[in-house]
C-alpha atoms as a PDB file:
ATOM      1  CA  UNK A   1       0.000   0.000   0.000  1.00  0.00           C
ATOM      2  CA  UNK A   2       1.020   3.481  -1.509  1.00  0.00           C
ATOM      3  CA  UNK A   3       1.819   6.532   1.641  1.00  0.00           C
ATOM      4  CA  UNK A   4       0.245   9.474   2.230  1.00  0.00           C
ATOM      5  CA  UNK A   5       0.065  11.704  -0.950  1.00  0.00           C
ATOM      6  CA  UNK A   6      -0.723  15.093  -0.357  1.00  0.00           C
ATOM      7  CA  UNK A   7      -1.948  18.012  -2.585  1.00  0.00           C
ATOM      8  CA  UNK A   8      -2.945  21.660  -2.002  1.00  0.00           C
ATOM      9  CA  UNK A   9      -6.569  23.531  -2.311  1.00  0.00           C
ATOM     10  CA  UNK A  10      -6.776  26.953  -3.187  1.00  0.00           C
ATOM     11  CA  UNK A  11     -10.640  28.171  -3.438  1.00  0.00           C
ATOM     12  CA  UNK A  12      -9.874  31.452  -5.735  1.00  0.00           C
ATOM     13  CA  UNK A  13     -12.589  34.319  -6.775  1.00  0.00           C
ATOM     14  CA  UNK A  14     -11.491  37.576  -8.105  1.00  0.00           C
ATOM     15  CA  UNK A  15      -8.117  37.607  -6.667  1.00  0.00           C
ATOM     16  CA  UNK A  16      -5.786  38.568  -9.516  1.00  0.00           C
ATOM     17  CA  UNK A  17      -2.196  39.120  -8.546  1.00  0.00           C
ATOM     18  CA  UNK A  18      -2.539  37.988  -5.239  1.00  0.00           C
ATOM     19  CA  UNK A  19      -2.975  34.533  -6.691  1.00  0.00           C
ATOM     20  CA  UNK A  20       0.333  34.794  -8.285  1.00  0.00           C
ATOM     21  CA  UNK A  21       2.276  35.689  -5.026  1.00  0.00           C
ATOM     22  CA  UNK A  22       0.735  33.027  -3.344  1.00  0.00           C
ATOM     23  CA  UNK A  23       1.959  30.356  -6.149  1.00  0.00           C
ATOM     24  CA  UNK A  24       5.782  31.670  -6.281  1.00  0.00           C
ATOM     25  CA  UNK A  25       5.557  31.076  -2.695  1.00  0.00           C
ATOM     26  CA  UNK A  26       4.048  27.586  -3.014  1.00  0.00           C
ATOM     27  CA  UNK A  27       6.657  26.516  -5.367  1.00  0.00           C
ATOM     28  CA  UNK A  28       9.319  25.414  -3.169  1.00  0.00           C
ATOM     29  CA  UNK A  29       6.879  22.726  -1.299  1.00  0.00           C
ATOM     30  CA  UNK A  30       6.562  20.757  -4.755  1.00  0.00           C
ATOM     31  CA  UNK A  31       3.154  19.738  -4.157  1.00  0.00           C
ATOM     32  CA  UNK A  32       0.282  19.754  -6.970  1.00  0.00           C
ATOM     33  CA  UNK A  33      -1.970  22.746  -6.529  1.00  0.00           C
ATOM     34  CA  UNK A  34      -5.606  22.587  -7.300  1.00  0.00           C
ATOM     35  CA  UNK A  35      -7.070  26.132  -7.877  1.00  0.00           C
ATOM     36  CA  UNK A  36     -10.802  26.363  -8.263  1.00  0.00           C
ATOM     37  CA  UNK A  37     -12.168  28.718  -9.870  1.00  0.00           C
ATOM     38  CA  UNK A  38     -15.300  29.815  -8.208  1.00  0.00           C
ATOM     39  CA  UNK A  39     -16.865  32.039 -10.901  1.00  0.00           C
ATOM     40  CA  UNK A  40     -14.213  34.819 -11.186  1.00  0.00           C
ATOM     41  CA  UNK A  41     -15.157  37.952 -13.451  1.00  0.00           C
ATOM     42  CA  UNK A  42     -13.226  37.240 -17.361  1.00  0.00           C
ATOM     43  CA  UNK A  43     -10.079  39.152 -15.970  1.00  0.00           C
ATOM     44  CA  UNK A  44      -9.355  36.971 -13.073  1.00  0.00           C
ATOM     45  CA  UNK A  45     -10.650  33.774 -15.991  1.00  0.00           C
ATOM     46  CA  UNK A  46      -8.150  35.543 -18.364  1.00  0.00           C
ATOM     47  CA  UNK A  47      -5.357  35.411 -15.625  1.00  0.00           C
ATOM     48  CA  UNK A  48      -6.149  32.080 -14.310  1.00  0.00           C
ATOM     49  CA  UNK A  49      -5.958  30.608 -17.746  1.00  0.00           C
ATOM     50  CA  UNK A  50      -2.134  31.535 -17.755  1.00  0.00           C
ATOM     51  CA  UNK A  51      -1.399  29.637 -14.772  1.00  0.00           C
ATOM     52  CA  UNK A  52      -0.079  26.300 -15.493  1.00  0.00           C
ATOM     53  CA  UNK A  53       1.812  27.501 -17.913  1.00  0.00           C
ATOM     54  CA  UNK A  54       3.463  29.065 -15.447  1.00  0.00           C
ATOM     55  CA  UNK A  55       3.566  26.511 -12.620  1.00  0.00           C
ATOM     56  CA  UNK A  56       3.261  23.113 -14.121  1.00  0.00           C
ATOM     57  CA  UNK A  57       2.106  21.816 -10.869  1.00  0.00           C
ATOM     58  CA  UNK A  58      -1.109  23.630 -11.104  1.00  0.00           C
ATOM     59  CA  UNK A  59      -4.294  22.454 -12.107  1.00  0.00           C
ATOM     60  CA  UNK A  60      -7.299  24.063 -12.481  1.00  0.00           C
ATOM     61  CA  UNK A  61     -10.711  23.839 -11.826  1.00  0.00           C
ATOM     62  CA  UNK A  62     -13.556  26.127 -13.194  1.00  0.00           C
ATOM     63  CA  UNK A  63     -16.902  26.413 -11.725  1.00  0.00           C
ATOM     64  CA  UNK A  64     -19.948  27.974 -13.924  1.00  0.00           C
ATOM     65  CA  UNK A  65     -20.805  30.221 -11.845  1.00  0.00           C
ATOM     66  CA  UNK A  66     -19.855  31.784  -8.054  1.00  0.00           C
ATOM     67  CA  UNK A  67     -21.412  29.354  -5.657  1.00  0.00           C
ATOM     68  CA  UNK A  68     -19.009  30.192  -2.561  1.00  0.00           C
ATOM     69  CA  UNK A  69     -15.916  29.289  -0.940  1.00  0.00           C
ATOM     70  CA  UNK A  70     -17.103  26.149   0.637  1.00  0.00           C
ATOM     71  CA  UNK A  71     -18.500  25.305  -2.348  1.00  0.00           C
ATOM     72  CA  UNK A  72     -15.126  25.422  -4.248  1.00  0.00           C
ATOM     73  CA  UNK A  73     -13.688  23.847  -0.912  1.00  0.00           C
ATOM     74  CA  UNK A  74     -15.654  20.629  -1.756  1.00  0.00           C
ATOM     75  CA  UNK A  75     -15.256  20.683  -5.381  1.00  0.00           C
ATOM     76  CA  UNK A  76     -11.295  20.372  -4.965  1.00  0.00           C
ATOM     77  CA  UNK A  77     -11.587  17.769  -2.255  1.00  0.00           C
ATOM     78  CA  UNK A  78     -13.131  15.737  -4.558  1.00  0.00           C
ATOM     79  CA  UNK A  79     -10.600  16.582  -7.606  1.00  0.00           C
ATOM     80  CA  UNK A  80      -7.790  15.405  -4.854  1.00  0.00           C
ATOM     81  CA  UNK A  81      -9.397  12.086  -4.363  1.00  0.00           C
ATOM     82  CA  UNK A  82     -10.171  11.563  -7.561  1.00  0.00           C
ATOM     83  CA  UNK A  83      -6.397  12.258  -8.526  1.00  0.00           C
ATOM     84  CA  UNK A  84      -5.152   9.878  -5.958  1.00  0.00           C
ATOM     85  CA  UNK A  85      -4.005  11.851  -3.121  1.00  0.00           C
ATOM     86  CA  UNK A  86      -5.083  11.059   0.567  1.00  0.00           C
ATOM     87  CA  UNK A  87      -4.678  14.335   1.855  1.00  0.00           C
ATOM     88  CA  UNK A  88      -5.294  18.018   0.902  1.00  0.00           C
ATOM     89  CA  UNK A  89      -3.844  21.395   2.611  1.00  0.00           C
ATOM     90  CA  UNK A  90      -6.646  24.097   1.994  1.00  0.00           C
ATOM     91  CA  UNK A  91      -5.204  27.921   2.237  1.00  0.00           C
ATOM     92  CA  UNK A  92      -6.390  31.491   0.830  1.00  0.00           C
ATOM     93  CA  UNK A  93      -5.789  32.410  -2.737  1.00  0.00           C
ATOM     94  CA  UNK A  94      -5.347  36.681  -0.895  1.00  0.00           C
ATOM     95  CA  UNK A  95      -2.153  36.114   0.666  1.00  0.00           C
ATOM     96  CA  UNK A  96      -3.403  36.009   3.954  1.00  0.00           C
ATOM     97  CA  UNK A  97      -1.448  32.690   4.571  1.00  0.00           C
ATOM     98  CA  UNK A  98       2.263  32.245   4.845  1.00  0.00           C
ATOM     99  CA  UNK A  99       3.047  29.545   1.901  1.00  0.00           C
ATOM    100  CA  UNK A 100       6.130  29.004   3.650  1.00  0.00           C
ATOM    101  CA  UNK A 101       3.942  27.012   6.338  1.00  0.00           C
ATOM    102  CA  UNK A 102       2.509  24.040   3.909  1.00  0.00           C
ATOM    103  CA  UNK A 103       5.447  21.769   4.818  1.00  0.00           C
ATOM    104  CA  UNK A 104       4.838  22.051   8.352  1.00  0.00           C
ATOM    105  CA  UNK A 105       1.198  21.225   7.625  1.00  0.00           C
ATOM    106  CA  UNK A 106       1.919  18.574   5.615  1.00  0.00           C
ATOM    107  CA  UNK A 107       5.181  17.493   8.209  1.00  0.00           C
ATOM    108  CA  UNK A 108       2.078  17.446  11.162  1.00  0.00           C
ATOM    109  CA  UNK A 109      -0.185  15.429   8.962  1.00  0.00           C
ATOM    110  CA  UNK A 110       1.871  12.753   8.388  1.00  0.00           C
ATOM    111  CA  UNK A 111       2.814  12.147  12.207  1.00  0.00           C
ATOM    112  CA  UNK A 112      -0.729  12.334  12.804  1.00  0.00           C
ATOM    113  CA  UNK A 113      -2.406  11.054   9.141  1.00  0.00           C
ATOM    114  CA  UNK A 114      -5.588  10.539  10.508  1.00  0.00           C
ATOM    115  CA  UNK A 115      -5.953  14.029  12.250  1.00  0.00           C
ATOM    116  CA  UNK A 116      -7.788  17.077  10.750  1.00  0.00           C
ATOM    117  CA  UNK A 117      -4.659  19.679  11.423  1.00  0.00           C
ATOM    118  CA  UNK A 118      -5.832  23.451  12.110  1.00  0.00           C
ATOM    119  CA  UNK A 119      -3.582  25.945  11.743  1.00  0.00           C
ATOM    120  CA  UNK A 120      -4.298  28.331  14.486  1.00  0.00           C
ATOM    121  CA  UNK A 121      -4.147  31.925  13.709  1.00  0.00           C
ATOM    122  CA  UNK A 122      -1.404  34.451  15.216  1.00  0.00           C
ATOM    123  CA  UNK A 123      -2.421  37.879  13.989  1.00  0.00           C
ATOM    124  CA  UNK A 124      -0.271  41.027  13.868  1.00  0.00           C
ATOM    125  CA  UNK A 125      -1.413  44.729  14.704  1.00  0.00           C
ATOM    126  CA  UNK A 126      -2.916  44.784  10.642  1.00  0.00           C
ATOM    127  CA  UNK A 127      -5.817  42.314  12.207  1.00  0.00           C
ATOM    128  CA  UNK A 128      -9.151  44.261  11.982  1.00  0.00           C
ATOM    129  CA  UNK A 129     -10.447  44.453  15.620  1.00  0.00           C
ATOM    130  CA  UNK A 130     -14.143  43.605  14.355  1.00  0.00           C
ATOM    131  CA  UNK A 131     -13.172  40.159  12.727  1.00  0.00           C
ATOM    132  CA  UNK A 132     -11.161  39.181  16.233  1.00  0.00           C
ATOM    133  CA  UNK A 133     -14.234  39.196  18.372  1.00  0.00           C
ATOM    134  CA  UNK A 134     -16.171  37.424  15.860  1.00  0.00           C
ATOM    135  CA  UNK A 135     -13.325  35.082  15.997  1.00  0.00           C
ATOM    136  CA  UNK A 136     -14.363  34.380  19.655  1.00  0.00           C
ATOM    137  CA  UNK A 137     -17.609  33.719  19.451  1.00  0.00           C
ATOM    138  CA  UNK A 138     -17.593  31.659  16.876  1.00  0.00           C
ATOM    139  CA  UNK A 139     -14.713  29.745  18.656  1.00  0.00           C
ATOM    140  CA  UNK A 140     -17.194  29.955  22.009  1.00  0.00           C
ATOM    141  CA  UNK A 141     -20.380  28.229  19.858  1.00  0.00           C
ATOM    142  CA  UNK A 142     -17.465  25.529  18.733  1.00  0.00           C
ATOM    143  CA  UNK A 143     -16.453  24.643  22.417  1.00  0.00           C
ATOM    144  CA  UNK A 144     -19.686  24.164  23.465  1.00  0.00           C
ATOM    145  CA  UNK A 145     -20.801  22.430  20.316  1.00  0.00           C
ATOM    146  CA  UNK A 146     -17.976  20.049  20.509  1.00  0.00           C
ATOM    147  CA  UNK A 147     -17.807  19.759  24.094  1.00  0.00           C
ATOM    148  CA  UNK A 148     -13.686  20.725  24.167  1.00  0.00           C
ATOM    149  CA  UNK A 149     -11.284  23.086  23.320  1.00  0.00           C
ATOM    150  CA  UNK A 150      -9.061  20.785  20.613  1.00  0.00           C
ATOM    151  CA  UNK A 151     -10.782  23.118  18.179  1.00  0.00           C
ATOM    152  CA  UNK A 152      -8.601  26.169  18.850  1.00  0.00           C
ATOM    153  CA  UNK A 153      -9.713  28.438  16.039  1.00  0.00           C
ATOM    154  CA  UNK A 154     -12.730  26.734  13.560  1.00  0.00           C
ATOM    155  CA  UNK A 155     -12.585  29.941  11.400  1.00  0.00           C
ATOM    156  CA  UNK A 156      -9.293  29.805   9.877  1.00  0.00           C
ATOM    157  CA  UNK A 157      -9.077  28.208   6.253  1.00  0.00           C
ATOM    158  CA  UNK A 158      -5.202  26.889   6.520  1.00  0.00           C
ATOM    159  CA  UNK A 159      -5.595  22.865   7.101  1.00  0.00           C
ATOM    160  CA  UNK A 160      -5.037  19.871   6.136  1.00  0.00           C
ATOM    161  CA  UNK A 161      -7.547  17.256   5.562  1.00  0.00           C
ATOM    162  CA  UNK A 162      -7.442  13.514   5.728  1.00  0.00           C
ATOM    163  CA  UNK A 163      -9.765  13.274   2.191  1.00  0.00           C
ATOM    164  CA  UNK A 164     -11.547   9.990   3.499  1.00  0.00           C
ATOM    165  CA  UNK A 165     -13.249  11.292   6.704  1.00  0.00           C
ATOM    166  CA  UNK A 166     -13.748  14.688   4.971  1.00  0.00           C
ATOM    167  CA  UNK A 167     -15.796  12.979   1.854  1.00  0.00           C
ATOM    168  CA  UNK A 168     -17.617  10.487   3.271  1.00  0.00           C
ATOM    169  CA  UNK A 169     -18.894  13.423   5.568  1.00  0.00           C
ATOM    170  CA  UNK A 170     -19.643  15.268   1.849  1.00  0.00           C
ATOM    171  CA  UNK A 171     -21.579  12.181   0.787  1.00  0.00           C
ATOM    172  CA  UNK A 172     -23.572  11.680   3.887  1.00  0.00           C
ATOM    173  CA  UNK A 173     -24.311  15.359   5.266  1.00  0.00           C
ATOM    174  CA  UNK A 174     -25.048  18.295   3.735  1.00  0.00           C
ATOM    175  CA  UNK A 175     -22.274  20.979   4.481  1.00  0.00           C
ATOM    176  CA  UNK A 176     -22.603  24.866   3.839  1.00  0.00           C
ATOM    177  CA  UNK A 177     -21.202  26.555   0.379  1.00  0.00           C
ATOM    178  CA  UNK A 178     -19.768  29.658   1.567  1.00  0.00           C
ATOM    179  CA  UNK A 179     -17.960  30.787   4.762  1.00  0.00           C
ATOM    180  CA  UNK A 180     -19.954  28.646   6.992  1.00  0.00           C
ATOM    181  CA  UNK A 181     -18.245  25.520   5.678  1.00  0.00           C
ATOM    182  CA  UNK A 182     -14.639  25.473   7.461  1.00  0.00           C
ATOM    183  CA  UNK A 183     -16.381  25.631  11.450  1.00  0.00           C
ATOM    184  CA  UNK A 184     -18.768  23.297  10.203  1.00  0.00           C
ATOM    185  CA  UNK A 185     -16.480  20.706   8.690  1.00  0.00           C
ATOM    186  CA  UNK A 186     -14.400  20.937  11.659  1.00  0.00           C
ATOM    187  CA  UNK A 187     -16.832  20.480  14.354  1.00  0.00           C
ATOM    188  CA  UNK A 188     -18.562  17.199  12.060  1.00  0.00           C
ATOM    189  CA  UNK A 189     -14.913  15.441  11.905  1.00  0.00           C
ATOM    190  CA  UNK A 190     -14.692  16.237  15.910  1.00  0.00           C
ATOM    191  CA  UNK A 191     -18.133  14.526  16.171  1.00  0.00           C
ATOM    192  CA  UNK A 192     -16.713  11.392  14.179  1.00  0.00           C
ATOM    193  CA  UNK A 193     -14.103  10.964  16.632  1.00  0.00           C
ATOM    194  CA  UNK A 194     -11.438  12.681  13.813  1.00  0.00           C
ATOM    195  CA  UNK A 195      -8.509  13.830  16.125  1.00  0.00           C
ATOM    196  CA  UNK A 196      -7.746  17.599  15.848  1.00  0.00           C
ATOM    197  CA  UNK A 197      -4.368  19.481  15.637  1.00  0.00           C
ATOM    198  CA  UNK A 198      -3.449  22.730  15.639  1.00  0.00           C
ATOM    199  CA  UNK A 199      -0.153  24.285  14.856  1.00  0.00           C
ATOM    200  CA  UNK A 200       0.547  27.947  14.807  1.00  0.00           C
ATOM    201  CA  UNK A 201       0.594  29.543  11.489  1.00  0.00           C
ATOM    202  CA  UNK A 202       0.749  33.680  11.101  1.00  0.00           C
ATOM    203  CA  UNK A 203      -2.345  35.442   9.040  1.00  0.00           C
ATOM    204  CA  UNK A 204      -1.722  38.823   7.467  1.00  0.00           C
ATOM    205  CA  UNK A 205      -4.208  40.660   6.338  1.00  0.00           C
ATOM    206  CA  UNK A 206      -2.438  42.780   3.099  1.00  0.00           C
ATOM    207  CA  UNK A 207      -2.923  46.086   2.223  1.00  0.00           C
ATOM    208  CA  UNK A 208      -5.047  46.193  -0.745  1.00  0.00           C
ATOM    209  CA  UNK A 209      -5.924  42.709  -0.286  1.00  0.00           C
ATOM    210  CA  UNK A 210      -8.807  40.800  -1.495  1.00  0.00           C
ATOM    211  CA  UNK A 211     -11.358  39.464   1.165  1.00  0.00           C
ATOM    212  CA  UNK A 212     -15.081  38.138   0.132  1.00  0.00           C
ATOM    213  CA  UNK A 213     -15.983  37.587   3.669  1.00  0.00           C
ATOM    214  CA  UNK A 214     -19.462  39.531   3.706  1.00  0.00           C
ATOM    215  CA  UNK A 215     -19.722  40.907   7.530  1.00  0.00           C
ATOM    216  CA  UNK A 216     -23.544  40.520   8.043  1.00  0.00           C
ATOM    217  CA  UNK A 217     -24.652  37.562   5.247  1.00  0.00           C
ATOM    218  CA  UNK A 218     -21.298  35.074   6.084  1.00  0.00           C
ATOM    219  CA  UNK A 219     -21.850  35.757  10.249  1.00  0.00           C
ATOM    220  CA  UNK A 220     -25.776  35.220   9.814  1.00  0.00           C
ATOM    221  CA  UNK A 221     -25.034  31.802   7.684  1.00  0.00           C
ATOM    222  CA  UNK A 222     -22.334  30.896  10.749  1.00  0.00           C
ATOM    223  CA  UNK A 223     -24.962  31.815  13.481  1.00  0.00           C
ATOM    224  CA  UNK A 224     -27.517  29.799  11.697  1.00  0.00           C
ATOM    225  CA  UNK A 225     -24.681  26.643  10.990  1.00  0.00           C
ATOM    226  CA  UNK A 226     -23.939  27.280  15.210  1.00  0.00           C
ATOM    227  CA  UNK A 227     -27.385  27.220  15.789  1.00  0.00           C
ATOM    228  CA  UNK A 228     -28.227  23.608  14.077  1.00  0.00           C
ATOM    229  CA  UNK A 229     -25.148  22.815  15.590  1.00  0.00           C
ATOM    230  CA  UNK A 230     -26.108  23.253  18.874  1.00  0.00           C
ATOM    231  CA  UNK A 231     -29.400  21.318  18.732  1.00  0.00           C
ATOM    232  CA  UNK A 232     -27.355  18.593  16.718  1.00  0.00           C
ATOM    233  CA  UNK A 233     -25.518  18.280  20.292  1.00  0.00           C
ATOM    234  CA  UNK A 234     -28.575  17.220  22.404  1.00  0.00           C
ATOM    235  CA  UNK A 235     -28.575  14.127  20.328  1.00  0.00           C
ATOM    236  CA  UNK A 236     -24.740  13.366  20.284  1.00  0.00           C
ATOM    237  CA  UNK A 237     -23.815  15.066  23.674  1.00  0.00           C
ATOM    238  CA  UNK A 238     -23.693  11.523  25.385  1.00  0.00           C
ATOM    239  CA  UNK A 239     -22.237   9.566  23.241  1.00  0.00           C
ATOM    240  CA  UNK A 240     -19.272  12.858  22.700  1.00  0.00           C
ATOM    241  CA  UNK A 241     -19.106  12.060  26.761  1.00  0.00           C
ATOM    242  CA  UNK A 242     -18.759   8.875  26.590  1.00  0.00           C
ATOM    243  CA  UNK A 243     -15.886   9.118  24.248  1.00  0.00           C
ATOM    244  CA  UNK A 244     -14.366  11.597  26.476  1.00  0.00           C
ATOM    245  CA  UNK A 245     -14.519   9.004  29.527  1.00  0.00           C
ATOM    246  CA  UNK A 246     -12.899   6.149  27.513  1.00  0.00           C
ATOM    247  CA  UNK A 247      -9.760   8.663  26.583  1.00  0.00           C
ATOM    248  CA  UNK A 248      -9.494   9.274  30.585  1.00  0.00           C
END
């Protein structure tokens, strides 16, 4: 039997040069890059198009039309599998993420291959204030949802996935298409008994840069994910103790 193979998601929408930053830093880790395309306008299309010429290890993906990050999310997943690999780091097509950081995410995932790993967030002064404290309550609903802290930031969209768990959760559960996906895929592996680590990872937040996170739509889709979450808890609450009992 074959080893871990793993791969890189980038979910992309209307980021122009950014994108192209983001690959010359990816190049070193040698990995095949899936960018999907999630319904850019036909400058970003124009751009994109250019791409693997540029970095033979890319490959890309176009959607019709914008459906939303989670959406794109999913659609790579499934390219990954499809292609053979076992394992997929997701990251941010605006530069927000330090491409430097995918070997240590892929370096974590293979001493722990059946782990979901989370990069967890350190922010510098550039962080807007207003996006911290949504951080927290978002990460408060998780803690409660999941009935532990392993999930130290649900938000953040640097990871690694193991592709099996992650799909057969696609298959079997429907999973939100925009911003709501990444705290929701996280808590539903922690429900499966999917082990969670984090590792620190810095997020910049560039001048100029690109972000489609809409403040009030995207936070009323994650209260509304939190919120089924919650009541999805008062049916698996004892059997997530239970676990918890057998670990002690």
């Amino acid at each position: 039997m074959s080893g871990p193979r793993h791969c890189i998601v980038i979910p992309v929408y209307n980021h122009g040069e950014a994108l192209a930053r983001v690959l010359d830093g990816l190049s070193p880790a040698g990995l095949t890059c899936f960018l999907v395309d999630d319904g850019s306008d036909d400058a970003t299309r124009s751009l994109l198009a250019g791409l693997p010429g540029r970095f033979p290890w890319v490959v890309l993906v176009t959607l019709p039309r914008n459906q939303g990050k989670g959406a794109a999310v999913k659609e790579g997943l499934r390219r990954a599998a499809e292609a053979g690999y076992t394992h997929a780091v997701q990251m941010d097509a605006d530069g927000q993420h330090d491409p430097g950081d995918v070997p240590r995410f892929v370096e974590t995932s293979l001493l722990h291959p059946e782990a979901l790993v989370l990069g967890y967030p350190l922010f510098g002064p550039d962080a807007p204030r207003g996006r911290l404290y949504g951080r927290w309550v978002c990460k408060l609903w998780v803690w409660l949802e999941t009935l532990s802290f392993s999930i130290r930031d649900p938000l953040v969209g640097f990871r690694c996935y193991p592709l099996t768990p992650i799909l057969d959760m696609m298959r079997s559960e429907h999973l939100g298409n925009r911003m709501d996906f990444d705290p929701e895929a996280a808590v539903r592996l922690s429900w499966r008994g999917v082990p969670i680590v984090s590792i620190p990872t810095r997020v910049r937040y560039p001048v100029g840069g690109v972000s489609h996170f809409r403040l009030w739509a995207d936070n009323w889709d994650i209260t509304r994910m939190n919120t089924r979450l919650f009541f999805g808890l008062l049916f698996r609450g004892p059997s997530l103790l239970i676990r918890k009992c057998r670990k002690k």
